[in-house]
PDB file of N, CA and C in Angstrom:
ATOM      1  N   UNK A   1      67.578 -41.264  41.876  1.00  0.00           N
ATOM      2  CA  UNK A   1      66.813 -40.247  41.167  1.00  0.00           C
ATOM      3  C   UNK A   1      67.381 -40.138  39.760  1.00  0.00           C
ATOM      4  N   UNK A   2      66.338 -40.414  38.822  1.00  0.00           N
ATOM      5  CA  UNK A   2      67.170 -40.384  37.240  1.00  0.00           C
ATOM      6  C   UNK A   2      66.690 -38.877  36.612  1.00  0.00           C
ATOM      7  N   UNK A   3      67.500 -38.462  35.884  1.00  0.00           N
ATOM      8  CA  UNK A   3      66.484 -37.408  34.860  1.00  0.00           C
ATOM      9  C   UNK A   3      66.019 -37.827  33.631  1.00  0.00           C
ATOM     10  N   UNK A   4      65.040 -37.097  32.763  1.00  0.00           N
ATOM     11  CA  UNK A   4      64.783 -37.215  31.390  1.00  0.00           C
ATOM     12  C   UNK A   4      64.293 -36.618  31.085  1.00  0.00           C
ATOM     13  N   UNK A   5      64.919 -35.791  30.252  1.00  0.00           N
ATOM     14  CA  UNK A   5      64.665 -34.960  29.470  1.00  0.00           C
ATOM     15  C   UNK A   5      64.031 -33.764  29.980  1.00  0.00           C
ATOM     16  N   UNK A   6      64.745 -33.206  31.274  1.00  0.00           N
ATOM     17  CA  UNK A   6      64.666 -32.174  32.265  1.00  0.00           C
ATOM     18  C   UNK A   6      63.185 -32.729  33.318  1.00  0.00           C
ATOM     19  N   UNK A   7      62.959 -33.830  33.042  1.00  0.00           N
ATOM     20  CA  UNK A   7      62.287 -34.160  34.258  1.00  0.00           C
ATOM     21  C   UNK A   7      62.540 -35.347  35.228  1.00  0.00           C
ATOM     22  N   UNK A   8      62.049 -34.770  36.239  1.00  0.00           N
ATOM     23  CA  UNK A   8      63.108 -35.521  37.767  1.00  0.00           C
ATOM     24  C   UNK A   8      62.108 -36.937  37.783  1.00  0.00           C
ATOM     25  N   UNK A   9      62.784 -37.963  37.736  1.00  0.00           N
ATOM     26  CA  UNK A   9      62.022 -39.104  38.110  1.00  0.00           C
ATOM     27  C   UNK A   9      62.414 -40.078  39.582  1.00  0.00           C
ATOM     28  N   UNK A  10      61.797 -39.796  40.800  1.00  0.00           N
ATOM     29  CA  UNK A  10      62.200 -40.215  41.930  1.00  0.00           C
ATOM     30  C   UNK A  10      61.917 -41.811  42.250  1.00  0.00           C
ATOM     31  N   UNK A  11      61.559 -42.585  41.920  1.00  0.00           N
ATOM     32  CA  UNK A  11      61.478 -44.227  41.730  1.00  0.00           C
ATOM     33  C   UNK A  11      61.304 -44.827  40.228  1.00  0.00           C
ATOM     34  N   UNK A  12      62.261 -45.024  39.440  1.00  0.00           N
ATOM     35  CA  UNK A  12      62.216 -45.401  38.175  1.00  0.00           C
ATOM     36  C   UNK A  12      61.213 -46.451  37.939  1.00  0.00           C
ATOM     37  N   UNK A  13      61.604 -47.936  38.988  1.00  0.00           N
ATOM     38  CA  UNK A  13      60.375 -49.120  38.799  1.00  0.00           C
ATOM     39  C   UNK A  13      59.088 -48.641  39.419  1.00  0.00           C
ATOM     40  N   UNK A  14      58.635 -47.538  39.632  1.00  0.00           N
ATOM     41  CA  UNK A  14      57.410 -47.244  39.969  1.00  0.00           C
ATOM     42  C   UNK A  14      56.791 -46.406  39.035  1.00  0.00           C
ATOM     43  N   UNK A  15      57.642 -45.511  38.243  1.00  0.00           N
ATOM     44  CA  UNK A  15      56.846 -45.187  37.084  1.00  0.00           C
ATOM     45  C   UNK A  15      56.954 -46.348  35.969  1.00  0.00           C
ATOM     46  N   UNK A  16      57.777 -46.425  35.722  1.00  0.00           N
ATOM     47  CA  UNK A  16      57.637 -47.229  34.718  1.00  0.00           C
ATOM     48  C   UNK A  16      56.412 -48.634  35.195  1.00  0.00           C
ATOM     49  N   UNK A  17      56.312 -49.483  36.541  1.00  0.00           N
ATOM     50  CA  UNK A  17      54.929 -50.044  36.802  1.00  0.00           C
ATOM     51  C   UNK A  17      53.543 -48.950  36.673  1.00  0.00           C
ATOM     52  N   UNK A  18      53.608 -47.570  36.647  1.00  0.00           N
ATOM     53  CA  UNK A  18      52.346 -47.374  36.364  1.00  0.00           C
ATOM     54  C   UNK A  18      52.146 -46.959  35.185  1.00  0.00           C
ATOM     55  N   UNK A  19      53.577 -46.882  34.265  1.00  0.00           N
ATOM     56  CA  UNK A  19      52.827 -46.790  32.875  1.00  0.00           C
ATOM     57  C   UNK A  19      52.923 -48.018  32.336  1.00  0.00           C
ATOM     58  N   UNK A  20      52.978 -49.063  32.644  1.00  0.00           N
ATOM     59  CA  UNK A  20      52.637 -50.362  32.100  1.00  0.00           C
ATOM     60  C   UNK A  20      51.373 -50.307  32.573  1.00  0.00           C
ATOM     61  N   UNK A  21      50.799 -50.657  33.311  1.00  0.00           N
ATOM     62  CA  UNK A  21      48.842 -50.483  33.888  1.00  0.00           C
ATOM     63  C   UNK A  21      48.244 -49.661  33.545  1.00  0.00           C
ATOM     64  N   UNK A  22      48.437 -48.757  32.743  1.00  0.00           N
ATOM     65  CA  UNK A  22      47.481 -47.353  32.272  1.00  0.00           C
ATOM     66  C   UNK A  22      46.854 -48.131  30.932  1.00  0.00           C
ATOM     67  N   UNK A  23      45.480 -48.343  31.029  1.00  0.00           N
ATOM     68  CA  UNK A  23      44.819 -48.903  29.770  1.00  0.00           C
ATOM     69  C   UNK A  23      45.102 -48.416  28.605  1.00  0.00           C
ATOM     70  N   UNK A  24      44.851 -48.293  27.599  1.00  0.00           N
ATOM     71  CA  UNK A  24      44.964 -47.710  26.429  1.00  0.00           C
ATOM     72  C   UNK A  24      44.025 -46.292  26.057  1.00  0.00           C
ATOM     73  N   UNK A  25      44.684 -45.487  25.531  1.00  0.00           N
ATOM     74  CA  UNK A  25      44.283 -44.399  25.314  1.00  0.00           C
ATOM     75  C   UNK A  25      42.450 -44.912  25.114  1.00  0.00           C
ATOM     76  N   UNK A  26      42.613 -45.262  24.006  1.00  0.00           N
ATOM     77  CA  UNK A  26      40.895 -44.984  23.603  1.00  0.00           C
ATOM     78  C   UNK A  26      40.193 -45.515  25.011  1.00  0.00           C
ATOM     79  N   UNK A  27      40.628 -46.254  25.582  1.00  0.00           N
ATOM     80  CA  UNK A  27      39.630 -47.137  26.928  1.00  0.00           C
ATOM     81  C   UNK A  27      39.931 -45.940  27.509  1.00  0.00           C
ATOM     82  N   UNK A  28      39.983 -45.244  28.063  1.00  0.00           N
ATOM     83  CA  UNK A  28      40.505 -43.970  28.797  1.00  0.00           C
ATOM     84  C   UNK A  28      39.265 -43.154  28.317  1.00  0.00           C
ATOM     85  N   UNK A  29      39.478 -42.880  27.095  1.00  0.00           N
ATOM     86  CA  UNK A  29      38.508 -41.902  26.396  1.00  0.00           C
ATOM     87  C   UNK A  29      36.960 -42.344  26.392  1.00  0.00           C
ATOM     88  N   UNK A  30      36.944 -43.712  26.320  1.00  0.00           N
ATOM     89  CA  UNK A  30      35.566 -44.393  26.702  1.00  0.00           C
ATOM     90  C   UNK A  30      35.090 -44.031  28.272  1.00  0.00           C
ATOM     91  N   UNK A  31      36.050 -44.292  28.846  1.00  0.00           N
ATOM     92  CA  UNK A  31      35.710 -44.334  30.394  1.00  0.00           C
ATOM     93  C   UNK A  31      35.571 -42.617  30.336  1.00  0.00           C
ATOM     94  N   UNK A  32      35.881 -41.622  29.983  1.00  0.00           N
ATOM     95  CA  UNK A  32      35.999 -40.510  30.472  1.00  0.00           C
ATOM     96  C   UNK A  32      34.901 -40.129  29.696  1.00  0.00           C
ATOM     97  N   UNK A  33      34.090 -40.732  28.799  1.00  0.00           N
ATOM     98  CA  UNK A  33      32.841 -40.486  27.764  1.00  0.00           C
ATOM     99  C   UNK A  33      31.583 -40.758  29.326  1.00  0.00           C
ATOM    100  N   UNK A  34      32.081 -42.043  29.688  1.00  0.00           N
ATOM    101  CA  UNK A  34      31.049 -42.576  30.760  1.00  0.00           C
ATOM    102  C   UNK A  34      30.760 -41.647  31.299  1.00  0.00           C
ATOM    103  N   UNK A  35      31.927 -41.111  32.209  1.00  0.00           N
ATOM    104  CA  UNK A  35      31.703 -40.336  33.299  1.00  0.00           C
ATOM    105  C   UNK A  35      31.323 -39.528  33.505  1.00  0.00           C
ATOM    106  N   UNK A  36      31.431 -38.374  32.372  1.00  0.00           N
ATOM    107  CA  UNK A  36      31.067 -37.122  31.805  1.00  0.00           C
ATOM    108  C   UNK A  36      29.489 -37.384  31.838  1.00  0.00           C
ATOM    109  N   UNK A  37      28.836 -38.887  30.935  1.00  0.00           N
ATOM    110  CA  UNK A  37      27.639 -38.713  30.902  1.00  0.00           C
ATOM    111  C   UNK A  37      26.801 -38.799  32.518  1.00  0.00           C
ATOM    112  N   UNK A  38      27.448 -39.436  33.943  1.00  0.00           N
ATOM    113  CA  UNK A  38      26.946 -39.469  35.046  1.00  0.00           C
ATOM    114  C   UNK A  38      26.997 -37.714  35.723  1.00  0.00           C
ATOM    115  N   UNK A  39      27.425 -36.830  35.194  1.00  0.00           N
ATOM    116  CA  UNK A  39      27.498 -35.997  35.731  1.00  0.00           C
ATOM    117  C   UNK A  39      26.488 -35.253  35.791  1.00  0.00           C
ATOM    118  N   UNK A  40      25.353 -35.644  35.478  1.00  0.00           N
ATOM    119  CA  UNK A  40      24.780 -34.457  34.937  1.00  0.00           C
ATOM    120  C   UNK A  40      22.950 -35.249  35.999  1.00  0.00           C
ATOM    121  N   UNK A  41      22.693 -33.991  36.798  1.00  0.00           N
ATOM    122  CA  UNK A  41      21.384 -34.660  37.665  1.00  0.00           C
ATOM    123  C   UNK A  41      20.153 -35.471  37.348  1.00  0.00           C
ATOM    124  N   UNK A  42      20.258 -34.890  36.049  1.00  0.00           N
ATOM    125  CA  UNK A  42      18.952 -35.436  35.703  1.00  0.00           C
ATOM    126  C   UNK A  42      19.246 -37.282  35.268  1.00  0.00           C
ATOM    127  N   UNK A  43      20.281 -37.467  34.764  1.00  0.00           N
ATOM    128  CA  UNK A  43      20.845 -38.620  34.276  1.00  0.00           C
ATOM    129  C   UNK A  43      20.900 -39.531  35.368  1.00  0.00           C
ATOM    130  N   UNK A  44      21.411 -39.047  36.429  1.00  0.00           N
ATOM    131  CA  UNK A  44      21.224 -39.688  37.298  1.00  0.00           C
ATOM    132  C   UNK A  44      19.856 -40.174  38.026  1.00  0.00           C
ATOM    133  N   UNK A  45      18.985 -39.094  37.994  1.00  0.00           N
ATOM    134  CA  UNK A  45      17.714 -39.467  38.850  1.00  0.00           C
ATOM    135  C   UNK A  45      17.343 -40.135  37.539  1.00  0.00           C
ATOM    136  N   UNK A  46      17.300 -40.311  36.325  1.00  0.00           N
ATOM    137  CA  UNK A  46      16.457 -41.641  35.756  1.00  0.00           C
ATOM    138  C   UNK A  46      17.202 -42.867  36.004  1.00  0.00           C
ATOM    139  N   UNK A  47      18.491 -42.544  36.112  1.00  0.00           N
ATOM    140  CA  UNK A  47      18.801 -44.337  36.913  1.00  0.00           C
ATOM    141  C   UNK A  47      19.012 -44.440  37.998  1.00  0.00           C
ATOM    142  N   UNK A  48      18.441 -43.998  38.639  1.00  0.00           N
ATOM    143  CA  UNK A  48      17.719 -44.254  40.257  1.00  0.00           C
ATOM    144  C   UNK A  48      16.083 -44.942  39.852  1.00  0.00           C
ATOM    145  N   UNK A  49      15.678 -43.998  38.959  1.00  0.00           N
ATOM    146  CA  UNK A  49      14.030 -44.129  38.719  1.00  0.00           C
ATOM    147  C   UNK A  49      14.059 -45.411  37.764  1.00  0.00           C
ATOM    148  N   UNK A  50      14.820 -46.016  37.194  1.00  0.00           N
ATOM    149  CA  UNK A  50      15.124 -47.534  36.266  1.00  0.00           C
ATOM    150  C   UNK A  50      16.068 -48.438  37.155  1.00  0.00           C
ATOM    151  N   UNK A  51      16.260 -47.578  38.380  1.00  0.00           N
ATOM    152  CA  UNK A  51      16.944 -48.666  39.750  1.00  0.00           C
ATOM    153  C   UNK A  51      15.717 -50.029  39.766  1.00  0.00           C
ATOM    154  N   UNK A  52      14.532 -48.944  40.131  1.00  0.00           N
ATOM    155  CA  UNK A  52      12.983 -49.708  40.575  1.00  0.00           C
ATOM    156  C   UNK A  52      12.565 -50.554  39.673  1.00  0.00           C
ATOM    157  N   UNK A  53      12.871 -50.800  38.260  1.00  0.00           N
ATOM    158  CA  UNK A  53      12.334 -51.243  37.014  1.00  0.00           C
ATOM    159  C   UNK A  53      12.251 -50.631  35.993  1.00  0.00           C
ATOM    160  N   UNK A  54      11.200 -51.067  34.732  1.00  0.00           N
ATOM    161  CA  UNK A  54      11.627 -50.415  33.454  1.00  0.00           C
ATOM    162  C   UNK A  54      10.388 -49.405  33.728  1.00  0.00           C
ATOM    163  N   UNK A  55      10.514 -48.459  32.670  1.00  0.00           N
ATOM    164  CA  UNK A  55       9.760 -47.811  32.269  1.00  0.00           C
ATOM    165  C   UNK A  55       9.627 -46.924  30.933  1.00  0.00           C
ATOM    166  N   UNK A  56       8.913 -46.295  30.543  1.00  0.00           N
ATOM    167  CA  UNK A  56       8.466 -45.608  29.651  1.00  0.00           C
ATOM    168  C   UNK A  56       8.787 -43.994  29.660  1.00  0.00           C
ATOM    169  N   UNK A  57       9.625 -43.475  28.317  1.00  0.00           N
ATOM    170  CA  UNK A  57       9.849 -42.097  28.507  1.00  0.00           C
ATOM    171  C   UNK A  57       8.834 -41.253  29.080  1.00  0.00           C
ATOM    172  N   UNK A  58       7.314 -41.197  28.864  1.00  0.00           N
ATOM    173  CA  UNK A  58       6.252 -40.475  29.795  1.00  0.00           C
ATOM    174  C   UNK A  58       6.815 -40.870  31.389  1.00  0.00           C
ATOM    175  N   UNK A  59       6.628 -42.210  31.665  1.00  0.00           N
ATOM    176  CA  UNK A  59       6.388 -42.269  33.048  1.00  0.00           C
ATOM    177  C   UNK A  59       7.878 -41.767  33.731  1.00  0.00           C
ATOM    178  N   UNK A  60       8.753 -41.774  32.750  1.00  0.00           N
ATOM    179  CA  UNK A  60      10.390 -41.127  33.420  1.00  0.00           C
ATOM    180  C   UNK A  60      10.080 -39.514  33.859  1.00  0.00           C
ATOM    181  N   UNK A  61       9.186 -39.371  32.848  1.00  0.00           N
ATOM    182  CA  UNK A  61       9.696 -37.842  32.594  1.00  0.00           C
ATOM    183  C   UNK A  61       8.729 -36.954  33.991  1.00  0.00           C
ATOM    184  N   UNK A  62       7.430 -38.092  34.191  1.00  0.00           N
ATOM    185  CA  UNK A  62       6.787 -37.291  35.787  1.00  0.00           C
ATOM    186  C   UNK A  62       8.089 -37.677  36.519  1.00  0.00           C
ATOM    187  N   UNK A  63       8.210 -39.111  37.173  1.00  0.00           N
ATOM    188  CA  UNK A  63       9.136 -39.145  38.056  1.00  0.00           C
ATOM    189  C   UNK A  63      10.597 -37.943  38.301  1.00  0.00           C
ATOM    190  N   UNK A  64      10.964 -38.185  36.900  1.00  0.00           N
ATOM    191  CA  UNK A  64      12.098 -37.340  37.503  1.00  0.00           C
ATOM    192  C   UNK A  64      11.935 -35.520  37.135  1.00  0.00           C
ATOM    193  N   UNK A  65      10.850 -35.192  36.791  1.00  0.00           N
ATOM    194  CA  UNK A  65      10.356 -33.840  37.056  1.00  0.00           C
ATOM    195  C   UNK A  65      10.751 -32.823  35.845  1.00  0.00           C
ATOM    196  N   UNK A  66      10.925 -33.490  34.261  1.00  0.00           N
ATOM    197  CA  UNK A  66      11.763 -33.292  33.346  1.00  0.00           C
ATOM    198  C   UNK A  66      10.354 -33.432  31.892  1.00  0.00           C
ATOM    199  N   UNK A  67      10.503 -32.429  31.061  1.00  0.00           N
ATOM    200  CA  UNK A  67      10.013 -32.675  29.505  1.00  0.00           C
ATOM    201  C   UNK A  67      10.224 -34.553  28.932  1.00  0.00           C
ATOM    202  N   UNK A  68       9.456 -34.741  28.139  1.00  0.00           N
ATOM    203  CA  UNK A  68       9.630 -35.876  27.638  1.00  0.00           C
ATOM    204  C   UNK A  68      10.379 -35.720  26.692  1.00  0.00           C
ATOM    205  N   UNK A  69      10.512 -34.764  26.126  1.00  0.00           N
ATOM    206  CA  UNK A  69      12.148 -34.444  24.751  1.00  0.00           C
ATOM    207  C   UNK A  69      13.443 -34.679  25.685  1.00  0.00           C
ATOM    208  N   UNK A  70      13.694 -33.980  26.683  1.00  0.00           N
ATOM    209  CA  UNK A  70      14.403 -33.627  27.641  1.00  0.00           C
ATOM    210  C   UNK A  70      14.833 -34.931  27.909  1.00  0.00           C
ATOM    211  N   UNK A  71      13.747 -35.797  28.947  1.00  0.00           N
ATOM    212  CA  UNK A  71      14.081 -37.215  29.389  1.00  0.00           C
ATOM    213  C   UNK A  71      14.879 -38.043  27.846  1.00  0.00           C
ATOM    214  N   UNK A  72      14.067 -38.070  26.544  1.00  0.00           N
ATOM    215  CA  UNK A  72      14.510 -38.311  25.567  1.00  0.00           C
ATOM    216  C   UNK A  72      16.069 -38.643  25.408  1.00  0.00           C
ATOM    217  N   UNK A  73      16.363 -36.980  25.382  1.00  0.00           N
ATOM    218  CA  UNK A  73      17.825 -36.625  24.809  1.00  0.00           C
ATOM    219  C   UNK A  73      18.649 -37.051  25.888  1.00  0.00           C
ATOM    220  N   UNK A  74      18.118 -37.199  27.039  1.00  0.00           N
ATOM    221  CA  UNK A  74      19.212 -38.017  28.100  1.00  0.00           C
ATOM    222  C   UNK A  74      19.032 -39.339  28.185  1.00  0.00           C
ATOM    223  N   UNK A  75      17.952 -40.413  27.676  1.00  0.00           N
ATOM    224  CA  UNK A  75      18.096 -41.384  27.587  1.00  0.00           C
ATOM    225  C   UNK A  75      18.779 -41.854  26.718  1.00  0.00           C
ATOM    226  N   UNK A  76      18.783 -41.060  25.306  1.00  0.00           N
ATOM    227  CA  UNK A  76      20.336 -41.139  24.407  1.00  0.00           C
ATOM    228  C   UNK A  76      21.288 -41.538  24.609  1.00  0.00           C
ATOM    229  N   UNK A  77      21.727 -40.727  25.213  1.00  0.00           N
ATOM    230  CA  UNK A  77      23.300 -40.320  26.007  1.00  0.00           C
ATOM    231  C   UNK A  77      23.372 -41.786  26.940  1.00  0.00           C
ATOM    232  N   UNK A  78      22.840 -41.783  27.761  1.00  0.00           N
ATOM    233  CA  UNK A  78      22.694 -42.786  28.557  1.00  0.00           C
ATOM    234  C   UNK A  78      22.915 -44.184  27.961  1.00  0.00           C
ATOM    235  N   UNK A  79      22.165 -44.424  26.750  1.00  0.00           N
ATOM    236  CA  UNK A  79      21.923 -45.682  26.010  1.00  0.00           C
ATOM    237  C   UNK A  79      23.777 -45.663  25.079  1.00  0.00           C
ATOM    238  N   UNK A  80      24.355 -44.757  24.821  1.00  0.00           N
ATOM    239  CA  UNK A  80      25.343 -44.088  24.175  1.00  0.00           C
ATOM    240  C   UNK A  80      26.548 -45.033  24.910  1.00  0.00           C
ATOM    241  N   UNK A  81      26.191 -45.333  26.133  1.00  0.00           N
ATOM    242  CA  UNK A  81      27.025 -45.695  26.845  1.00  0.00           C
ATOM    243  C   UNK A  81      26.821 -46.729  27.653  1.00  0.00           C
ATOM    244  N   UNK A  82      26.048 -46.964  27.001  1.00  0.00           N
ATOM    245  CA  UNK A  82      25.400 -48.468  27.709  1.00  0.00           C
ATOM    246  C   UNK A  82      24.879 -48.484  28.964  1.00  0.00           C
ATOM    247  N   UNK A  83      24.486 -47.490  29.818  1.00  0.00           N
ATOM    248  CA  UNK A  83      23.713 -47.536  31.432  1.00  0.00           C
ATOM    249  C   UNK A  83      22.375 -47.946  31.230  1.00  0.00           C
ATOM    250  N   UNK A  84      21.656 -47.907  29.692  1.00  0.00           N
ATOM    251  CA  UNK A  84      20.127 -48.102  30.020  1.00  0.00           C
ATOM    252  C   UNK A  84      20.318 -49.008  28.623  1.00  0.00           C
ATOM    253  N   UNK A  85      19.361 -49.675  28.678  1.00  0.00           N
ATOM    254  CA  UNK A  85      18.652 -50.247  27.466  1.00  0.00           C
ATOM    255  C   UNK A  85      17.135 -50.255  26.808  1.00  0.00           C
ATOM    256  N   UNK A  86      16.603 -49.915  25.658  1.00  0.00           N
ATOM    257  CA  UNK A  86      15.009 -49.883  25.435  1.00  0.00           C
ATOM    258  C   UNK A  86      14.529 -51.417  25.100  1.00  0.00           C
ATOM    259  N   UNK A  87      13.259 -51.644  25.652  1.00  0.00           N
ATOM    260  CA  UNK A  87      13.047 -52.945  24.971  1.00  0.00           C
ATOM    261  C   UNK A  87      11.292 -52.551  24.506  1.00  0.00           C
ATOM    262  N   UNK A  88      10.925 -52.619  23.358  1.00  0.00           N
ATOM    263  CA  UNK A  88       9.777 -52.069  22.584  1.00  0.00           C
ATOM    264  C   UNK A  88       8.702 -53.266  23.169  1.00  0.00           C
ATOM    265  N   UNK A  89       6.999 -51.995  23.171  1.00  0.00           N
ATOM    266  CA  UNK A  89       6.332 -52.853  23.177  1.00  0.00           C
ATOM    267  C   UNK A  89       5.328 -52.386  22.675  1.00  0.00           C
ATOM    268  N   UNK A  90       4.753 -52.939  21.444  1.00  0.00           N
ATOM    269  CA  UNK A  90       3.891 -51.544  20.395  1.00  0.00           C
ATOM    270  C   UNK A  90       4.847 -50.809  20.184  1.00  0.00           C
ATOM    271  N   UNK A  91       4.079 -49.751  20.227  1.00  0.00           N
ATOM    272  CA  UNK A  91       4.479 -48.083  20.109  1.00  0.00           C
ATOM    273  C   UNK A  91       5.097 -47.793  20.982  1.00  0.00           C
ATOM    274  N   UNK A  92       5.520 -48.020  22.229  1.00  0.00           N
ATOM    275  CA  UNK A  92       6.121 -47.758  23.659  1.00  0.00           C
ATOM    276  C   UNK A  92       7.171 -48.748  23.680  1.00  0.00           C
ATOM    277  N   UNK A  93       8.597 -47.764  24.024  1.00  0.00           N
ATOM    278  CA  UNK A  93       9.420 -48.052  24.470  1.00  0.00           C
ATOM    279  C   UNK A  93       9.881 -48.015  25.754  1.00  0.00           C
ATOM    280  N   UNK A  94      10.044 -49.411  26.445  1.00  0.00           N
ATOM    281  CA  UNK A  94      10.667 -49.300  28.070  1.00  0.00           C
ATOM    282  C   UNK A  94      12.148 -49.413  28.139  1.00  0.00           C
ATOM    283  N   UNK A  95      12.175 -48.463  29.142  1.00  0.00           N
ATOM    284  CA  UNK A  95      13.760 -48.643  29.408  1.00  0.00           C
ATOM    285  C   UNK A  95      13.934 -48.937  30.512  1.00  0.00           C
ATOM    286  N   UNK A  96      14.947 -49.322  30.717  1.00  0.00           N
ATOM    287  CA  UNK A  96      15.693 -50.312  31.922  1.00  0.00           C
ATOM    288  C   UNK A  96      17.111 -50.187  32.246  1.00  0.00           C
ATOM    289  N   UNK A  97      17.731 -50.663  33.364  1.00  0.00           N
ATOM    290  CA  UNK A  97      19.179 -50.441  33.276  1.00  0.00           C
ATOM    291  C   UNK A  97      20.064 -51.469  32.514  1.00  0.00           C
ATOM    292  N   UNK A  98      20.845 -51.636  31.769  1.00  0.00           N
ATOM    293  CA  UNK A  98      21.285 -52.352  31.176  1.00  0.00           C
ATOM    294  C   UNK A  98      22.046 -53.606  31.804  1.00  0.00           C
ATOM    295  N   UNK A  99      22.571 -53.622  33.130  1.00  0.00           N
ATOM    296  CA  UNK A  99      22.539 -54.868  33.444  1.00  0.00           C
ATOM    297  C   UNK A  99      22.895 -54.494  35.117  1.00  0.00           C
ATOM    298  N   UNK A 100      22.565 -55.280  36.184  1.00  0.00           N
ATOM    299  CA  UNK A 100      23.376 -55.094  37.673  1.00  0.00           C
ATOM    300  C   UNK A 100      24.322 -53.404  37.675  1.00  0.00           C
ATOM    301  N   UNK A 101      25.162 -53.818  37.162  1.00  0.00           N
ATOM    302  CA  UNK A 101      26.569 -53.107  37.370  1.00  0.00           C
ATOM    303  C   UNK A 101      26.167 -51.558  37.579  1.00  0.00           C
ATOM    304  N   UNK A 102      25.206 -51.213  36.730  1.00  0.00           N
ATOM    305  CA  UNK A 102      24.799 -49.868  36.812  1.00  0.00           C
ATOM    306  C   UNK A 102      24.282 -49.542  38.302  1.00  0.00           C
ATOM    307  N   UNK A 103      23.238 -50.544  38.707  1.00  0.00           N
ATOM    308  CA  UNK A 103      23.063 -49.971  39.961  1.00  0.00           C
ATOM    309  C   UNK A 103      23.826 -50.166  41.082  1.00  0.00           C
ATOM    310  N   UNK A 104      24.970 -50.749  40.551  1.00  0.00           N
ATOM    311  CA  UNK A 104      26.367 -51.006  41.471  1.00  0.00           C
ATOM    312  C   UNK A 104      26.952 -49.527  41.316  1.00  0.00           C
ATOM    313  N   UNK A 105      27.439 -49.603  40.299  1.00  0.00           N
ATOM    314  CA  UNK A 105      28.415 -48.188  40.496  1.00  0.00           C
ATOM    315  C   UNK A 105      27.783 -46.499  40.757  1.00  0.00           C
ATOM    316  N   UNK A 106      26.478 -46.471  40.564  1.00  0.00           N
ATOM    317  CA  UNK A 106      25.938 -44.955  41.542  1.00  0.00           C
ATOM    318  C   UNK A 106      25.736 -45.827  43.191  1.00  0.00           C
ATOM    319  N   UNK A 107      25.291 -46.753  43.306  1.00  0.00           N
ATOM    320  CA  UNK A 107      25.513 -47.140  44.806  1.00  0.00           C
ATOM    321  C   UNK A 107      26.784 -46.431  45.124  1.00  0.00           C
ATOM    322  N   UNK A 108      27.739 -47.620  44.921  1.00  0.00           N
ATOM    323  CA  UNK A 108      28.816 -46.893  45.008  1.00  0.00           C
ATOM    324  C   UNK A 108      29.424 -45.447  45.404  1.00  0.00           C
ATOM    325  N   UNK A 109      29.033 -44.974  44.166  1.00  0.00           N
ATOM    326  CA  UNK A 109      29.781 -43.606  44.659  1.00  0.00           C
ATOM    327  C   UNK A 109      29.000 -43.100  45.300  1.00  0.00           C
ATOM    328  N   UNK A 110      27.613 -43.110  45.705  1.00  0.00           N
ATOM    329  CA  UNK A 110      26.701 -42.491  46.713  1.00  0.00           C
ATOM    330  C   UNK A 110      27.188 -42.723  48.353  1.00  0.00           C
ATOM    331  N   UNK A 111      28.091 -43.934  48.161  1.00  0.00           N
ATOM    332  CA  UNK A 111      28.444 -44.365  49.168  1.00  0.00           C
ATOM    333  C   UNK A 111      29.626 -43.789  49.831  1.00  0.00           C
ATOM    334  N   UNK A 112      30.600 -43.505  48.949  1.00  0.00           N
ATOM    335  CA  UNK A 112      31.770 -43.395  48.763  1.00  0.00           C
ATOM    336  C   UNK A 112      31.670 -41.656  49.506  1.00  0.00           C
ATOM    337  N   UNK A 113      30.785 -41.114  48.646  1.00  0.00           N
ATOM    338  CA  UNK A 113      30.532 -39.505  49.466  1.00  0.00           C
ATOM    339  C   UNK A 113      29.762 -39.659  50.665  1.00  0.00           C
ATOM    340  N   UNK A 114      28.980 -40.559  50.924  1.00  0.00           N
ATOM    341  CA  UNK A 114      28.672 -39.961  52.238  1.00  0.00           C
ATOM    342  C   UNK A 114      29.919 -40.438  53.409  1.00  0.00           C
ATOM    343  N   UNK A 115      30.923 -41.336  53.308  1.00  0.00           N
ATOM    344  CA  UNK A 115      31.933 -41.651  54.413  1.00  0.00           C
ATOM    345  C   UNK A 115      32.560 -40.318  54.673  1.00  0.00           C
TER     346      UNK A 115
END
């Protein structure tokens, strides 16, 4: 057991291995940008509703039961962080999930809570 600087450290090569593996601050702050943006319901039910394919801020905004400003300002956020992408056609923009992974990681944790 070492001290430093009035705090007790009970396996020295085990802290010191997990502060070698702790990414770098800003990747931290990215990842904690992500996460923050999954929190929120509505964000989620449009990438459930861009699980199925692309679509159009109107057709988001029946599905997931939301204003089209509303759907808007969360497809932002969303795009902010890379979960969705727009791809124009005319005047209409479709959005989509930006690649696999997205509908990997709400699988995921959908999964993860129901065990």
């Amino acid at each position: 057991m070492a001290k430093a600087e009035n705090i007790v450290v009970f396996n020295q090569s085990m802290v010191e291995e997990a502060a070698e593996n702790l990414p770098p601050k800003r990747d931290l702050e990215q990842l904690g940008e992500f996460f923050k943006i999954l929190t929120d319901p509505t964000r989620l039910r449009i990438l459930y509703a861009l699980g199925t394919g692309e679509l159009c801020v109107f057709d988001l905004s029946v599905v997931v039961g939301a204003s089209v400003s509303l759907v808007s300002h969360h497809l932002a956020a969303l795009k902010r962080v890379r979960l969705v992408k727009g791809r124009r056609d005319g005047k209409i923009i479709y959005y989509s999930l930006d690649d696999d992974h997205v509908n990997s990681i709400v699988r995921y944790a959908r999964e993860h809570l129901s065990e």
